[in-house]
Structures are given as structure tokens and as C-alpha cells.
Protein backbone atom coordinates (compact mmCIF):
# COMPACT_ATOMS: atom_id res chain seq x y z
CA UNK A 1 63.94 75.23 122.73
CA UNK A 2 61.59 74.71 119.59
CA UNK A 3 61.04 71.91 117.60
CA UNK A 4 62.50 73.17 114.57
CA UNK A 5 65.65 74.18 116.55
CA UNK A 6 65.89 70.21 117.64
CA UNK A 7 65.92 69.06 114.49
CA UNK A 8 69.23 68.61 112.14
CA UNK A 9 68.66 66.12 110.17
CA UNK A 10 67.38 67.71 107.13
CA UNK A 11 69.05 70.71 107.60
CA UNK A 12 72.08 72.40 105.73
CA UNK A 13 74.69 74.82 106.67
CA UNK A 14 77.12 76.10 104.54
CA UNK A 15 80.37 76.44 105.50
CA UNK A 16 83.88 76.14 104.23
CA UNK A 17 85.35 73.42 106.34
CA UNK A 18 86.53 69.89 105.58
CA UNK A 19 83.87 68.11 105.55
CA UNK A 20 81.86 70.27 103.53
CA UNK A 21 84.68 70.43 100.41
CA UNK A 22 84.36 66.62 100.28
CA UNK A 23 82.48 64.95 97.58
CA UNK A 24 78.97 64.48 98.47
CA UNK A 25 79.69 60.76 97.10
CA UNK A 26 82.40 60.11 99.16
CA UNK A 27 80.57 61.36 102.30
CA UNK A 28 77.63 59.09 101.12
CA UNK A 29 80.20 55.59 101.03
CA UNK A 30 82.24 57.06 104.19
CA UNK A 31 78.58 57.10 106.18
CA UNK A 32 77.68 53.52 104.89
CA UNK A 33 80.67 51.96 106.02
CA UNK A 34 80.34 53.93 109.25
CA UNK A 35 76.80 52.49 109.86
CA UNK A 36 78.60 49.47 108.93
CA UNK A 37 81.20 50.06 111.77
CA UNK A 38 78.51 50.85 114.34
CA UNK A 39 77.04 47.68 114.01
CA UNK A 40 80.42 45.72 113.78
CA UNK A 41 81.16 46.45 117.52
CA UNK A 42 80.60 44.34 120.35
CA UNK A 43 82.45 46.29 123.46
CA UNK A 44 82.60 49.13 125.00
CA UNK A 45 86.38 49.33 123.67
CA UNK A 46 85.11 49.62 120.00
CA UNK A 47 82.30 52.48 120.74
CA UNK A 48 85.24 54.63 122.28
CA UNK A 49 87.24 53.71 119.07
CA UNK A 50 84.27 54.82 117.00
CA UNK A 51 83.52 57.95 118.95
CA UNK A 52 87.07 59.41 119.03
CA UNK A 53 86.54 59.19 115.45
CA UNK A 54 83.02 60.63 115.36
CA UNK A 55 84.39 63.46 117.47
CA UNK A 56 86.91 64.36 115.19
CA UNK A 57 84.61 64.46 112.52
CA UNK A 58 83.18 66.85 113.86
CA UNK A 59 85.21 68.62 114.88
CA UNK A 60 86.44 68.62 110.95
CA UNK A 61 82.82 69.90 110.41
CA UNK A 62 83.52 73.44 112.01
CA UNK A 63 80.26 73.88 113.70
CA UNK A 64 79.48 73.50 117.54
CA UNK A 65 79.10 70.01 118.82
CA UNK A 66 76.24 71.08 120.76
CA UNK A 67 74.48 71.59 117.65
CA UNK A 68 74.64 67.57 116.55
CA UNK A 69 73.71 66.71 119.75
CA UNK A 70 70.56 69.23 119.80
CA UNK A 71 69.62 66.43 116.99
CA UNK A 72 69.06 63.69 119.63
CA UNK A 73 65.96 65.50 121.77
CA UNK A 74 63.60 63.83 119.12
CA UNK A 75 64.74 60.81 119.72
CA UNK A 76 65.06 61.03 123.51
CA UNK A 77 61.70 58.56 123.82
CA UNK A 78 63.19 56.04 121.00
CA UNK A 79 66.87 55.87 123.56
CA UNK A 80 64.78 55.81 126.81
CA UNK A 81 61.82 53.25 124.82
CA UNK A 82 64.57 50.55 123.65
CA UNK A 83 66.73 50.68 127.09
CA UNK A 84 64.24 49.88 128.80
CA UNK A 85 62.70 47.05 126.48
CA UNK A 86 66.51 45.39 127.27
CA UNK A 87 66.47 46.24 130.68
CA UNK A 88 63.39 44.24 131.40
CA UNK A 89 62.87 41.49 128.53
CA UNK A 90 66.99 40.64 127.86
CA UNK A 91 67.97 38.12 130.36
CA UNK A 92 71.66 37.05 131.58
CA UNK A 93 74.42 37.24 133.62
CA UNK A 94 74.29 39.07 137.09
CA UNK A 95 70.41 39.90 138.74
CA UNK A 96 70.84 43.72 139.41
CA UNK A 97 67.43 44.33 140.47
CA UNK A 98 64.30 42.41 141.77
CA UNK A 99 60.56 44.24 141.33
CA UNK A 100 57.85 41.99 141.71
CA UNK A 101 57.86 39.77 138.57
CA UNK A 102 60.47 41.96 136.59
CA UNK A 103 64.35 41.31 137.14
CA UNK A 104 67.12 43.36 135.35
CA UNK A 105 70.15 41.48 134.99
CA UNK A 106 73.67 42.89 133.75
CA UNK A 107 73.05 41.39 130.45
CA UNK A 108 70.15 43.75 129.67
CA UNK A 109 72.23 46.69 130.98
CA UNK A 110 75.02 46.04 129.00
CA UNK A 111 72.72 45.40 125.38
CA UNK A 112 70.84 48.42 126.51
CA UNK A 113 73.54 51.05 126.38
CA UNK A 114 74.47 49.17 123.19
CA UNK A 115 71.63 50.08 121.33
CA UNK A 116 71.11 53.47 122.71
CA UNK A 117 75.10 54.38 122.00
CA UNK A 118 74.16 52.62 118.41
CA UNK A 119 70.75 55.27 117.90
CA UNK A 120 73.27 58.10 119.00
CA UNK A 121 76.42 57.72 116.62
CA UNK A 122 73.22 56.81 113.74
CA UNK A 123 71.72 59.96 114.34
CA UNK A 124 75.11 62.16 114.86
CA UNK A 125 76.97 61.23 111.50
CA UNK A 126 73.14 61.27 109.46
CA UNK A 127 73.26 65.26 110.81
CA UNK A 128 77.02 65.14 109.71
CA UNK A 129 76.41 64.45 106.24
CA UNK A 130 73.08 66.68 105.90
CA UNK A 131 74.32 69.93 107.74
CA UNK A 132 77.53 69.64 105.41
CA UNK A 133 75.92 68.75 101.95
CA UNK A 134 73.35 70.64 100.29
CA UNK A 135 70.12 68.97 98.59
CA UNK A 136 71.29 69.32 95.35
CA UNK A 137 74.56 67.43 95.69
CA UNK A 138 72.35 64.55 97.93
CA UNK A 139 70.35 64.33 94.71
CA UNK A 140 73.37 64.39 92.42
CA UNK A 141 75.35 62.10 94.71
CA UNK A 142 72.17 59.02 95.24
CA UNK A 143 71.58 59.57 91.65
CA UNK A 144 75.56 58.65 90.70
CA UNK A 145 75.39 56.18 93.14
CA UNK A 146 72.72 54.30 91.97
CA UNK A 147 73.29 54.73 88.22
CA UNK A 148 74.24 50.88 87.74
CA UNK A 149 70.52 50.47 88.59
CA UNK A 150 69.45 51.62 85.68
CA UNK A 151 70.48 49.07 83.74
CA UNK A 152 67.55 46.52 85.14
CA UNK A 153 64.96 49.66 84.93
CA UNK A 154 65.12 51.23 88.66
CA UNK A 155 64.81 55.09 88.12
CA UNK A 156 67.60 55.99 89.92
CA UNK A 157 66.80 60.03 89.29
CA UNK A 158 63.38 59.53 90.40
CA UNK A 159 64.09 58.10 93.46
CA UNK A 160 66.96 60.05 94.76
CA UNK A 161 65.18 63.03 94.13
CA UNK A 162 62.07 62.11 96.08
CA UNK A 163 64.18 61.20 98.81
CA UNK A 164 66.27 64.25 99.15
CA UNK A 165 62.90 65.98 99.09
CA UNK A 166 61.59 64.27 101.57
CA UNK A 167 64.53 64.65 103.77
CA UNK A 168 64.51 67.90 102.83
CA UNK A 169 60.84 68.34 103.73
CA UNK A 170 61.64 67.54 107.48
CA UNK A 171 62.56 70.77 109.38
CA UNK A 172 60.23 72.16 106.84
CA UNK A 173 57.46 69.66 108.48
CA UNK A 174 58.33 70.20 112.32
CA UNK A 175 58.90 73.99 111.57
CA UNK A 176 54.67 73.55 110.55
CA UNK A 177 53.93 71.39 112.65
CA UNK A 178 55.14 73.79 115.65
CA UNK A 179 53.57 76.99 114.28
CA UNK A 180 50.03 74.73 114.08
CA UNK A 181 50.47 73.66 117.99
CA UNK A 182 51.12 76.96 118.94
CA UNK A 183 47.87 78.18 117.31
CA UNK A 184 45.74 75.27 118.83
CA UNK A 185 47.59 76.20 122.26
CA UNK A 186 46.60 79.78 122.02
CA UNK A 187 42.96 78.39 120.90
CA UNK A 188 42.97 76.55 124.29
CA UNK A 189 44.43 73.21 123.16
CA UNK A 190 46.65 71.32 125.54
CA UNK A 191 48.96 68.56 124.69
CA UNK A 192 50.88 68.06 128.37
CA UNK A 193 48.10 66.91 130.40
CA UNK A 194 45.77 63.52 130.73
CA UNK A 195 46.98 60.06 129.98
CA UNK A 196 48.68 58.74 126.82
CA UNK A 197 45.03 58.02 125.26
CA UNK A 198 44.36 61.70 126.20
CA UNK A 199 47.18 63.18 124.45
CA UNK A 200 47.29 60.88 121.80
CA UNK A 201 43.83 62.02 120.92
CA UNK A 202 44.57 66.04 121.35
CA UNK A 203 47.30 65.62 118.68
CA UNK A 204 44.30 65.54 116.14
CA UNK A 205 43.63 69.19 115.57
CA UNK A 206 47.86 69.39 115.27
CA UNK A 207 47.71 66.25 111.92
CA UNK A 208 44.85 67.40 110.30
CA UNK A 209 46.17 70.54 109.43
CA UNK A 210 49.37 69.61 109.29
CA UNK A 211 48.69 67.02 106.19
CA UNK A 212 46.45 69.46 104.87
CA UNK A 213 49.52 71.88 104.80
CA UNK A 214 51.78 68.75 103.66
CA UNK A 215 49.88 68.04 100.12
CA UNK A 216 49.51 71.74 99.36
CA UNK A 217 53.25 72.33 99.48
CA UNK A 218 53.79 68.78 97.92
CA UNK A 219 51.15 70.28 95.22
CA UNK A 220 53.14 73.57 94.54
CA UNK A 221 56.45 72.01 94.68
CA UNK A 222 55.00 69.79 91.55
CA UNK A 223 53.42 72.84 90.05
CA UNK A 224 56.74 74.87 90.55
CA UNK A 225 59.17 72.07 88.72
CA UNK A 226 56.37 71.74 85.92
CA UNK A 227 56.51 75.28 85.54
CA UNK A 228 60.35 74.81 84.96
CA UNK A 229 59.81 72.38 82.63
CA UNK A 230 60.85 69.21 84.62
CA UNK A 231 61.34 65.92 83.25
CA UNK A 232 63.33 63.99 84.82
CA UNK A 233 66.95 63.33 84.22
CA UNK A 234 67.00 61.75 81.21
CA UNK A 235 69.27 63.96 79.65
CA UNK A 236 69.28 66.53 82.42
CA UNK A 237 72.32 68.75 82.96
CA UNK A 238 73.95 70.09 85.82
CA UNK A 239 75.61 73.34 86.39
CA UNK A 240 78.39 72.26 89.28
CA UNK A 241 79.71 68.59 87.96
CA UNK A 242 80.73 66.34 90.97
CA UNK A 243 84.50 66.23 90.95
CA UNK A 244 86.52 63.58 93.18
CA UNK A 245 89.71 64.69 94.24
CA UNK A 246 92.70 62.73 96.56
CA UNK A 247 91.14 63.82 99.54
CA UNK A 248 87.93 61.79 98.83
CA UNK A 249 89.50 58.81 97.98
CA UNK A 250 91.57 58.94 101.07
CA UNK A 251 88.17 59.34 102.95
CA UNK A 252 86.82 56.42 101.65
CA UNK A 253 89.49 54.26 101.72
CA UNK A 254 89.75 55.07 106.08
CA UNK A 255 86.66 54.19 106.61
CA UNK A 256 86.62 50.77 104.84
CA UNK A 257 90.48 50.70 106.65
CA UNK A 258 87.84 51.67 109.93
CA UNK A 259 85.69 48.44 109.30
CA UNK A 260 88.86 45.97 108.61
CA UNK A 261 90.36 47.27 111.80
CA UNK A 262 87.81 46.77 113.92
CA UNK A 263 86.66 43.33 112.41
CA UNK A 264 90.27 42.13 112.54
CA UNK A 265 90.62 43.07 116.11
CA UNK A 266 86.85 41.68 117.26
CA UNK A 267 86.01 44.88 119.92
């Protein structure tokens, strides 16, 4: 499978589902609150409770589950990485294992799969709100959402538009960055083999290119809004207005009802 095909968050795909007629705000609130819920838990109880409710978000989303999870190869080191930093270093509870100097006790098991089922809901509902919104509503949606801002001089239009261009920017990246490896591969480069030094140092002939290829699109993408007579949005218009409806309200309000619940009943 390529790299670009592993990536989702970034991407968009239109559809005419649930989740992509709600308001780009409301989606925007309904993930903070759900990071907000991720971190609340403390059991396995609560993660089920948070994963039936994942799960029927997307299911909501009408696309194939298997393509959210296709979003979690990337991160596949990161899981594996911060298990086993638990596994080893948290101590407590039960001794599972003896190897030399290095015990794993049930503590470190348990605060393992924590944080790994933590990276995996994180990643799953970021892909849920960028495969279901497009760029311009993220833009129009951080921009709304960060309007009182403005009042103590934050550029709320600046900044919500570089980052929906930079999350934009990421399949965009890894879609480069895989057409550059398979050029170096067919020049005889090899990635796979040696130690970590070793392929740590082959991956310079894949960034050199690969930020060379980064500023010049960063330079026409400037050259392209200048060219359309960008500046800014101070008094900037939009064609499609943002429109709540009951539907995003009632969104909104079940996820904050999400974070009560599960505070109020300590899982």
C-alpha cells in the first residue's frame, strides 16, 4: 500500500452523509470535547463507551471503516514507541516479566494500552472531521471560531488559513515525498537495509528534494493568491455562508452531555 494511500488526515471526500451536512463549526466543538472525553477516561469501561460512539460516527460518515483505520499505519512506530516506554519505565502492581535488569509489571501494561487506545481514537475522529469537511469550510469554521481573538490583535484569518493549508499540504507532502523515494530507489537508493544510523542517513537524498519541492509549491501557492488579489479577510466575502441548523446544536450539546456523563460516572 503507498504512502499517500495511508494517509487521511488531510484528505477530503465528499459525500452526502451525516456527518458531512453538519456545520464545519459544530464538527470543530464536537471534536474538542471528544479529545476532551478521551482524556477524561480512566478504565477500560469508558474506552468501550467512547468507541461505541466513535463507531457510530462512523458509521454516520458513510465511508468504509477500513479507510480510518488505513490512517493509523503512520503512526504504527508512535503506538509500538510509547507502549513500550510504559512497559519498561512505568512501575506497579503485579511483576509480569523479569529480563535481566528490566521488569514489566501490570501497571505499565495497563497505562500502555491507555495511551496507545488514546493515539488511536486521536487519530480516527482528526480523519473524521477532515475526510468530511472540505478546506474551505476548516478555514471558514477556525476563522469563526476564533473571531473573539481579534479583539486583543490575534489574526484569526491569518492563522486559520495557514493551518488549513498546512493540513491541507499533507497528503500533498507524502504523495511527493513517495514519488521522490521511488526515483532514488530506481537510482539504486535503499532505505530497508543497515542500522538506524544507516537509514537515517539514506533518507537525505529523499528531504533535500523534498523541501526543495516544499518552498516551490509554498512559492506558487503565494504567487497564485497574489494573482487573485489576496488580502486577507478584512472585509473578505464568502460565497457559501456557514449556516447552523437543529441538528448542529444537538451535536454539540451530546458531546458536552458525552463529557458530563463520563465525568459524573468516573470510568
Amino acid at each position: 500500500m503507498s504512502i499517500m494511500k495511508s494517509i487521511t488526515i488531510g484528505q477530503f471526500v465528499p459525500g452526502d452523509s451525516l456527518m458531512h451536512r453538519l456545520d464545519a463549526r459544530a464538527k470543530f466543538i464536537a471534536l474538542i470535547f471528544l479529545i476532551i472525553a478521551v482524556f477524561a477516561v480512566n478504565s477500560f469501561v469508558g474506552y468501550a463507551i467512547l468507541a461505541a460512539i466513535i463507531f457510530s460516527l462512523l458509521f454516520s460518515s458513510g465511508m468504509p471503516l477500513r479507510y480510518f483505520f488505513r490512517g493509523l499505519r503512520p503512526v504504527y512506530y508512535i503506538m509500538t514507541f510509547t507502549f513500550l516506554i510504559h512497559l519498561i519505565f512505568t512501575k506497579g502492581g503485579n511483576v509480569l516479566l523479569r529480563f535481566g535488569g528490566i521488569t514489566v509489571e501490570s501497571h505499565g501494561v495497563y497505562l500502555g494500552l491507555f495511551m496507545v487506545l488514546r493515539i488511536v481514537f486521536l487519530v480516527v475522529t482528526t480523519s473524521l472531521l477532515t475526510l468530511t469537511t472540505s478546506p474551505i469550510a476548516l478555514t471558514d469554521a477556525l476563522e469563526y471560531l476564533m473571531k473573539p481573538l481579534r479583539k486583543i490583535g490575534v489574526p484569526a484569518h491569518e492563522i486559520a488559513m495557514m493551518m488549513t493549508i498546512a493540513l491541507r499540504f499533507i497528503p500533498t507532502l507524502m504523495e511527493e515525498s513517495e514519488k521522490i523515494m521511488k526515483a532514488q530507489m530506481a537510482r539504486g537508493a535503499d532505505f530497508e537495509s543497515g542500522n538506524i544510523y544507516r537509514r537515517a542517513k539514506s533518507l537525505v537524498p529523499l528531504l533535500v528534494p523534498l523541501f526543495v519541492s516544499s518552498f516551490r509549491r509554498a512559492d506558487d501557492l503565494a504567487v497564485a493568491m497574489e494573482a487573485r488579489c489576496y488580502r486577507g479577510g478584512e472585509g473578505r466575502t464568502r460565497l457559501n455562508e456557514l449556516k447552523a441548523g437543529p441538528r448542529d446544536f444537538i451535536a454539540v450539546a451530546c458531546t458536552i452531555l458525552l463529557v458530563v456523563f463520563i465525568k459524573w460516572i468516573k470510568v
